[in-house]
N, C-alpha and C. Protein backbone atom coordinates (compact mmCIF):
# COMPACT_ATOMS: atom_id res chain seq x y z
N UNK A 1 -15.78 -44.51 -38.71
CA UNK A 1 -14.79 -44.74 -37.67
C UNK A 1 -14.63 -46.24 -37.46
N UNK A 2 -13.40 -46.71 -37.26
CA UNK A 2 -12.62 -48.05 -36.89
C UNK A 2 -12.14 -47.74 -35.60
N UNK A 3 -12.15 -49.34 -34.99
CA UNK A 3 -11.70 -49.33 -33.77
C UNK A 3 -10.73 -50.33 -33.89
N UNK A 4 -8.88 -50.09 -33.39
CA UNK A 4 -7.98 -50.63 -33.58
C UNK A 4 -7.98 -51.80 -32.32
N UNK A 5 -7.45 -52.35 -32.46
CA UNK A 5 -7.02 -53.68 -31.27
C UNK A 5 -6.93 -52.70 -30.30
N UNK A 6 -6.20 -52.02 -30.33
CA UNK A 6 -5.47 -51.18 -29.07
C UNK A 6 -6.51 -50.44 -28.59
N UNK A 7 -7.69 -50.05 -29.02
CA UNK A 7 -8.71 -49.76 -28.37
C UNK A 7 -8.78 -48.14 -29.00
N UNK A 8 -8.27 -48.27 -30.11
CA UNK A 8 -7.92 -46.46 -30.42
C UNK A 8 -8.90 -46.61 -31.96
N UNK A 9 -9.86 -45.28 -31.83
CA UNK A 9 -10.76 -44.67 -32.75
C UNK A 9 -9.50 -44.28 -33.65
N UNK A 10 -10.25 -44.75 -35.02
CA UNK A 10 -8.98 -44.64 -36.24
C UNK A 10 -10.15 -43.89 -37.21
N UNK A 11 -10.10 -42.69 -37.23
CA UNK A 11 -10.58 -41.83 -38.22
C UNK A 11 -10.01 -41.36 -39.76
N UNK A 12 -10.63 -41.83 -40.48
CA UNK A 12 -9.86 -41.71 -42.11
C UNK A 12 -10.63 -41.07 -43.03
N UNK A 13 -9.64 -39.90 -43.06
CA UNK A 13 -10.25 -38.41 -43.69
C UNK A 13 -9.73 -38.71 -45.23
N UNK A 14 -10.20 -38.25 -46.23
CA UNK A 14 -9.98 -38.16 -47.67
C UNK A 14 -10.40 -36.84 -48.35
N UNK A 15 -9.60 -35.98 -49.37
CA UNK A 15 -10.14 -35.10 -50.02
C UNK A 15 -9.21 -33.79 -49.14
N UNK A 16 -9.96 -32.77 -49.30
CA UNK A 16 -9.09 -31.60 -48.67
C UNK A 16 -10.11 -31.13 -47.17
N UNK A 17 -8.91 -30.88 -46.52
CA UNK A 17 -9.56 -30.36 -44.93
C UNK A 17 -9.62 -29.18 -44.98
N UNK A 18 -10.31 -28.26 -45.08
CA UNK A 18 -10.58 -26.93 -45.30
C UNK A 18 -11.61 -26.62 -44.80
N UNK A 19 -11.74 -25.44 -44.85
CA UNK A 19 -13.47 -24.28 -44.56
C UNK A 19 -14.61 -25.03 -44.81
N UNK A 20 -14.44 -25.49 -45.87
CA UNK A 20 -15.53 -26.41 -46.54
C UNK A 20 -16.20 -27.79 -45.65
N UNK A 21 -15.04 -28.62 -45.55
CA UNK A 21 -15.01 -29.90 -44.74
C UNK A 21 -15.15 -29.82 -43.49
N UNK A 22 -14.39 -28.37 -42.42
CA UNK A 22 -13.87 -28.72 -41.24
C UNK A 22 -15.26 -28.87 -40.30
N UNK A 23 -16.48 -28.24 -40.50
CA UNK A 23 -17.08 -28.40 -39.25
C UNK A 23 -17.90 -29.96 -39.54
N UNK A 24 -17.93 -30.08 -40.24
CA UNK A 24 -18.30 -31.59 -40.26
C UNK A 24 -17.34 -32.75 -39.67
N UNK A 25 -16.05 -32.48 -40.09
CA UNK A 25 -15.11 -33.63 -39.43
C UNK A 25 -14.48 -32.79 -37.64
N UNK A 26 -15.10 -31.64 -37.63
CA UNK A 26 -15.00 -31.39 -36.70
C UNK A 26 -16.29 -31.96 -35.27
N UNK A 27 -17.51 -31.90 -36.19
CA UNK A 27 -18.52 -32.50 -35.25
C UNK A 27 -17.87 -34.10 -35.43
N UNK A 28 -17.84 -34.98 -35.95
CA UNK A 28 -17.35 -36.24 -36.19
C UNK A 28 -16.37 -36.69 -34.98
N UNK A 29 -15.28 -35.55 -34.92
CA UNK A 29 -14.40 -35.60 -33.94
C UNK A 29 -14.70 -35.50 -32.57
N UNK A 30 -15.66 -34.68 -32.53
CA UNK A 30 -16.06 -34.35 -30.85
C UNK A 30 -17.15 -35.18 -30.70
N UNK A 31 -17.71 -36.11 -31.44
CA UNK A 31 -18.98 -37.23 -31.10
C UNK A 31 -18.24 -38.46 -30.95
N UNK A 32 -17.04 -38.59 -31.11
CA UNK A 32 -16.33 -39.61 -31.15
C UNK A 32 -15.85 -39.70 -29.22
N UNK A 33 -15.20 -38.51 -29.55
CA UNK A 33 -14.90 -38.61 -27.83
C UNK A 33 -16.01 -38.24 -27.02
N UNK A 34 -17.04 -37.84 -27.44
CA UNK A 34 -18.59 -37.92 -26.71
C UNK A 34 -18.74 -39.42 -26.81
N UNK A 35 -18.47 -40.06 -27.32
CA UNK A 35 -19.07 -41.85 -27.14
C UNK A 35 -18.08 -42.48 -26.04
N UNK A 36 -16.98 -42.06 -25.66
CA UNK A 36 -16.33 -42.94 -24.81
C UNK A 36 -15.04 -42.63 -25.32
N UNK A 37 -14.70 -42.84 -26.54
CA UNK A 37 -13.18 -42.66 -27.17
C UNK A 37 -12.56 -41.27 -27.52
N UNK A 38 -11.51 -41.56 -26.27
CA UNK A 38 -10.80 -40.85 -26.10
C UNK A 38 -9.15 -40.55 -26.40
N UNK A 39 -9.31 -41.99 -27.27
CA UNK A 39 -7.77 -42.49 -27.69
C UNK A 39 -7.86 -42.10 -29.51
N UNK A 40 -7.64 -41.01 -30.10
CA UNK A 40 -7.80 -40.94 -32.21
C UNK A 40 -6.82 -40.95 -32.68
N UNK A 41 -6.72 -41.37 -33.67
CA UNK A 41 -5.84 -41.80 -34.60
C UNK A 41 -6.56 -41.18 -36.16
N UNK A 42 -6.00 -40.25 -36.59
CA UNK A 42 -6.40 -39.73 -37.70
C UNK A 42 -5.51 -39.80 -38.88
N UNK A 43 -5.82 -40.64 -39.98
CA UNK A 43 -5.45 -41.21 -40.63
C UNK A 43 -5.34 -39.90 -42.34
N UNK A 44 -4.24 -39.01 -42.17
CA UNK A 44 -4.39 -38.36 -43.39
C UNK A 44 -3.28 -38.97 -44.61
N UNK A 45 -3.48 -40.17 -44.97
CA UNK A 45 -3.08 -40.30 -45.95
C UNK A 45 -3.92 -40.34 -47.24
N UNK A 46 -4.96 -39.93 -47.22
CA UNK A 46 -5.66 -39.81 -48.69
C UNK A 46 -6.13 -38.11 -48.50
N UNK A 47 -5.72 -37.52 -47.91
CA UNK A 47 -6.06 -35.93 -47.53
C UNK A 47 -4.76 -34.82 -48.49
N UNK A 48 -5.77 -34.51 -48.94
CA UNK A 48 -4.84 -33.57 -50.06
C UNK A 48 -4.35 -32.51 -49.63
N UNK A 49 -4.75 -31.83 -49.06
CA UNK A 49 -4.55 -30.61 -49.12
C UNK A 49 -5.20 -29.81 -47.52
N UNK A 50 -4.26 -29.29 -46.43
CA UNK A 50 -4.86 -28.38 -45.57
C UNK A 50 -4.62 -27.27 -45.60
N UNK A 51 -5.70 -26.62 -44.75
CA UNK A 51 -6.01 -24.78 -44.42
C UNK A 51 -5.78 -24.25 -43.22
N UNK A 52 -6.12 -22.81 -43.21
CA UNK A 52 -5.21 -23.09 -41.75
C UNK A 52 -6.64 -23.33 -40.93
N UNK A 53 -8.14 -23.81 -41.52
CA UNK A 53 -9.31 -23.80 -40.96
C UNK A 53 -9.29 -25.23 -40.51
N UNK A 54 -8.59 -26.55 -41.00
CA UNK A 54 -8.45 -27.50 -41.04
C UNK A 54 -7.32 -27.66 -40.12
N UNK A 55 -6.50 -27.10 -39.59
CA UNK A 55 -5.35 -26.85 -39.12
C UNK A 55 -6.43 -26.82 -37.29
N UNK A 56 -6.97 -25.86 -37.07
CA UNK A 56 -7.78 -25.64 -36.11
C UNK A 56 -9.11 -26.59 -35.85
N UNK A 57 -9.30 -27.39 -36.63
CA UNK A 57 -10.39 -28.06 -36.59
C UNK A 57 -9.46 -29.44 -36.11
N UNK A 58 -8.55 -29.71 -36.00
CA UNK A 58 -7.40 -31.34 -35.69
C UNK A 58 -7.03 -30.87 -34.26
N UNK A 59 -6.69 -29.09 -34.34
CA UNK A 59 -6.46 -29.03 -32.82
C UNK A 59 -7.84 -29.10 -31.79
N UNK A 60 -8.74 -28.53 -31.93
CA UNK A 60 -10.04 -28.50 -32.07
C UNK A 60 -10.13 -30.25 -30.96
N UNK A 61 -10.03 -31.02 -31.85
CA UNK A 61 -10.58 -32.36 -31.99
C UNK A 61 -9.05 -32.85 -31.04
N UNK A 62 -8.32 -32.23 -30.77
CA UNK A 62 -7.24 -32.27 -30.07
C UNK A 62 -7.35 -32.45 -28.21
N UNK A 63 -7.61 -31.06 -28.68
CA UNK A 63 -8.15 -30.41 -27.05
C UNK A 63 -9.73 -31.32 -26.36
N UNK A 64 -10.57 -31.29 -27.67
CA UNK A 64 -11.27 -32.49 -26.99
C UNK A 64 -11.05 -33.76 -26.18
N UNK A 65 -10.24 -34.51 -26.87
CA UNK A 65 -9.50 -35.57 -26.51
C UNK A 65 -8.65 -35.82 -25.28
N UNK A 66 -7.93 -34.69 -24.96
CA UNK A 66 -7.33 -34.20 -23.84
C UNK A 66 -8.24 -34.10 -22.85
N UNK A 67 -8.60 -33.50 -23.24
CA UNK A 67 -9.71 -32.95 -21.74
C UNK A 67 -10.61 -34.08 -21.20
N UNK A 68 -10.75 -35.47 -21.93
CA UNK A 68 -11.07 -36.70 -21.94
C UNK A 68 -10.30 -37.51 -21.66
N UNK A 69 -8.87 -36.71 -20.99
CA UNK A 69 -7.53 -37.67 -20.93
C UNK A 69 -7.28 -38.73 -21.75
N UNK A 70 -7.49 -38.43 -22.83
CA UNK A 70 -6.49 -38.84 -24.44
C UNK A 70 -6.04 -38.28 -24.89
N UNK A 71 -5.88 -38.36 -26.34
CA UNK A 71 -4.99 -37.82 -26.85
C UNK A 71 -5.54 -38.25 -28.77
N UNK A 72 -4.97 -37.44 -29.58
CA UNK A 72 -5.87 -37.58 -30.81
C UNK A 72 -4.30 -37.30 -31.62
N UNK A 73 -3.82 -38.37 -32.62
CA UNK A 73 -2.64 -38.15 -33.18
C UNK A 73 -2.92 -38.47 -34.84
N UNK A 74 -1.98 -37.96 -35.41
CA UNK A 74 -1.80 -37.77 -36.78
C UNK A 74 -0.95 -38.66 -37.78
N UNK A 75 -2.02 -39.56 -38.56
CA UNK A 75 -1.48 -41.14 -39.21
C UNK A 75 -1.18 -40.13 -40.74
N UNK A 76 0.25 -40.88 -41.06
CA UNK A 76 0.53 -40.63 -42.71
C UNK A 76 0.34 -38.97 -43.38
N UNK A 77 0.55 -38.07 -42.80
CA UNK A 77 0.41 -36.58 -43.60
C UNK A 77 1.11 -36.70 -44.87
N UNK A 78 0.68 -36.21 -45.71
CA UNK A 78 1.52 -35.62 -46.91
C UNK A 78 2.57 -34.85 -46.83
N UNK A 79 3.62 -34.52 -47.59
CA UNK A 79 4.51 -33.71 -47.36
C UNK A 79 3.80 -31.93 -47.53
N UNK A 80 2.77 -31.77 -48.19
CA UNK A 80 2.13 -30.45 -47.85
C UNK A 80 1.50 -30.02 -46.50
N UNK A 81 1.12 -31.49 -45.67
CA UNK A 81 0.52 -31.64 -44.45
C UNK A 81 1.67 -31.15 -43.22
N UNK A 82 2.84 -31.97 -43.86
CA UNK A 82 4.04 -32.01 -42.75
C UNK A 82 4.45 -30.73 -42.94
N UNK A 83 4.78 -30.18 -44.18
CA UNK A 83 5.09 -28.55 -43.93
C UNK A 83 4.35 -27.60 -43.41
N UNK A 84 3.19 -27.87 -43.52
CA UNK A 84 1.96 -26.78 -42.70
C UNK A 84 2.36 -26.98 -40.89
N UNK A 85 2.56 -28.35 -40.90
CA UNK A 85 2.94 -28.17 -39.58
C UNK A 85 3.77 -28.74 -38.98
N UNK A 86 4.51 -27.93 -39.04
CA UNK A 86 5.99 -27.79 -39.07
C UNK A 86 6.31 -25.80 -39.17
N UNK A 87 5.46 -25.41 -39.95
CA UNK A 87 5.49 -23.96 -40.59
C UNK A 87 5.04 -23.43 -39.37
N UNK A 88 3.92 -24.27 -38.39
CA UNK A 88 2.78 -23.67 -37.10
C UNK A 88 3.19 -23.92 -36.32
N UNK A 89 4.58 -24.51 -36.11
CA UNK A 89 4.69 -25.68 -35.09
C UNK A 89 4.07 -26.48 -34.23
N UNK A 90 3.23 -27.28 -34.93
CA UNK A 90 1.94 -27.85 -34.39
C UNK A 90 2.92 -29.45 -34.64
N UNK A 91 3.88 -28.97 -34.99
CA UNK A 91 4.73 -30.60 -35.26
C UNK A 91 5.08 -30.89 -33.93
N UNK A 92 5.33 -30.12 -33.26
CA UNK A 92 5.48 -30.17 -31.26
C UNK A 92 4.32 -30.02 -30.91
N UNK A 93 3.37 -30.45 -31.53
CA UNK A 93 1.93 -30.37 -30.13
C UNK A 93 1.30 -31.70 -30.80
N UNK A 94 0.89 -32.41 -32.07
CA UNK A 94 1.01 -33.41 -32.35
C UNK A 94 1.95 -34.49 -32.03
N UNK A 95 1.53 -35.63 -31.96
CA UNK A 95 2.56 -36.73 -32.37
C UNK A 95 2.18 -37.44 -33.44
N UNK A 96 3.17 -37.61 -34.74
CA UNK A 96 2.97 -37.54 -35.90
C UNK A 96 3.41 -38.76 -36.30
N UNK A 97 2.92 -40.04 -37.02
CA UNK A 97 3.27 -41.21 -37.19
C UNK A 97 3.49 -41.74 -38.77
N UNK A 98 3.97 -42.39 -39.16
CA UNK A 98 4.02 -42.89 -40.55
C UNK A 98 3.03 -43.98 -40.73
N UNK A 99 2.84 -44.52 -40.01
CA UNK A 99 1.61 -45.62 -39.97
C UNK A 99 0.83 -45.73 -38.54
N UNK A 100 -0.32 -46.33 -38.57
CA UNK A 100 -1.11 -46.48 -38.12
C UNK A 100 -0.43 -47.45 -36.71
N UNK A 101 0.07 -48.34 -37.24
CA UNK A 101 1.18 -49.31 -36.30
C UNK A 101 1.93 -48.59 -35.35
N UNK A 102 2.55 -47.66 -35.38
CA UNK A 102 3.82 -46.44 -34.51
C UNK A 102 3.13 -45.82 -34.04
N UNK A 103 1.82 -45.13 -34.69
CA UNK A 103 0.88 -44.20 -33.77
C UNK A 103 1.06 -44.16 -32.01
N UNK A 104 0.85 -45.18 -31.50
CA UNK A 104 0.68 -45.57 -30.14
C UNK A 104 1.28 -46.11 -29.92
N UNK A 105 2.38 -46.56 -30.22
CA UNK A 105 3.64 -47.18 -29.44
C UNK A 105 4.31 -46.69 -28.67
């Protein structure tokens, strides 16, 4: 984990978010806003491929954040990323950024 100027936890996932991965970047996520940060920025531009287990593990790490009065948003998806959600409509419960820069603006 990176911490941006803006004071926002910048988490940068690589590989595929799935069954496999999720409870690990899922504990990752909720120790993050257990330390104080409550502001994420999750960075899936090197993330190949999601499930719908990975799908629940971002909301997951979502609802954490919230309930910490933040908020946890979604840097660079792939176009397989953006159709998954978009397909869940999780494209209206995210706010979805092209870079890291727009995230929080």
């Amino acid at each position: 984990m990176k911490q941006t100027e803006q004071g926002v936890a910048l988490v940068r996932l690589s590989g595929r978010l799935d069954a496999a991965a999720a409870p690990q970047i899922l504990a990752r996520l909720k120790d993050i806003v257990a330390e104080g940060q409550s502001r994420l920025a999750v960075d899936l531009s090197e993330v190949s491929f999601v499930d719908s287990t990975g799908l629940g593990t971002l909301v997951s790490g979502l609802k954490a954040a919230r309930k910490a009065e933040g908020d946890l948003r979604l840097v660079a998806p792939n176009s397989q990323v953006q159709r998954l959600l978009r397909l869940t409509t999780l494209d209206r419960v995210f706010v979805i950024s092209d870079t890291l820069e727009t995230a929080w603006v």
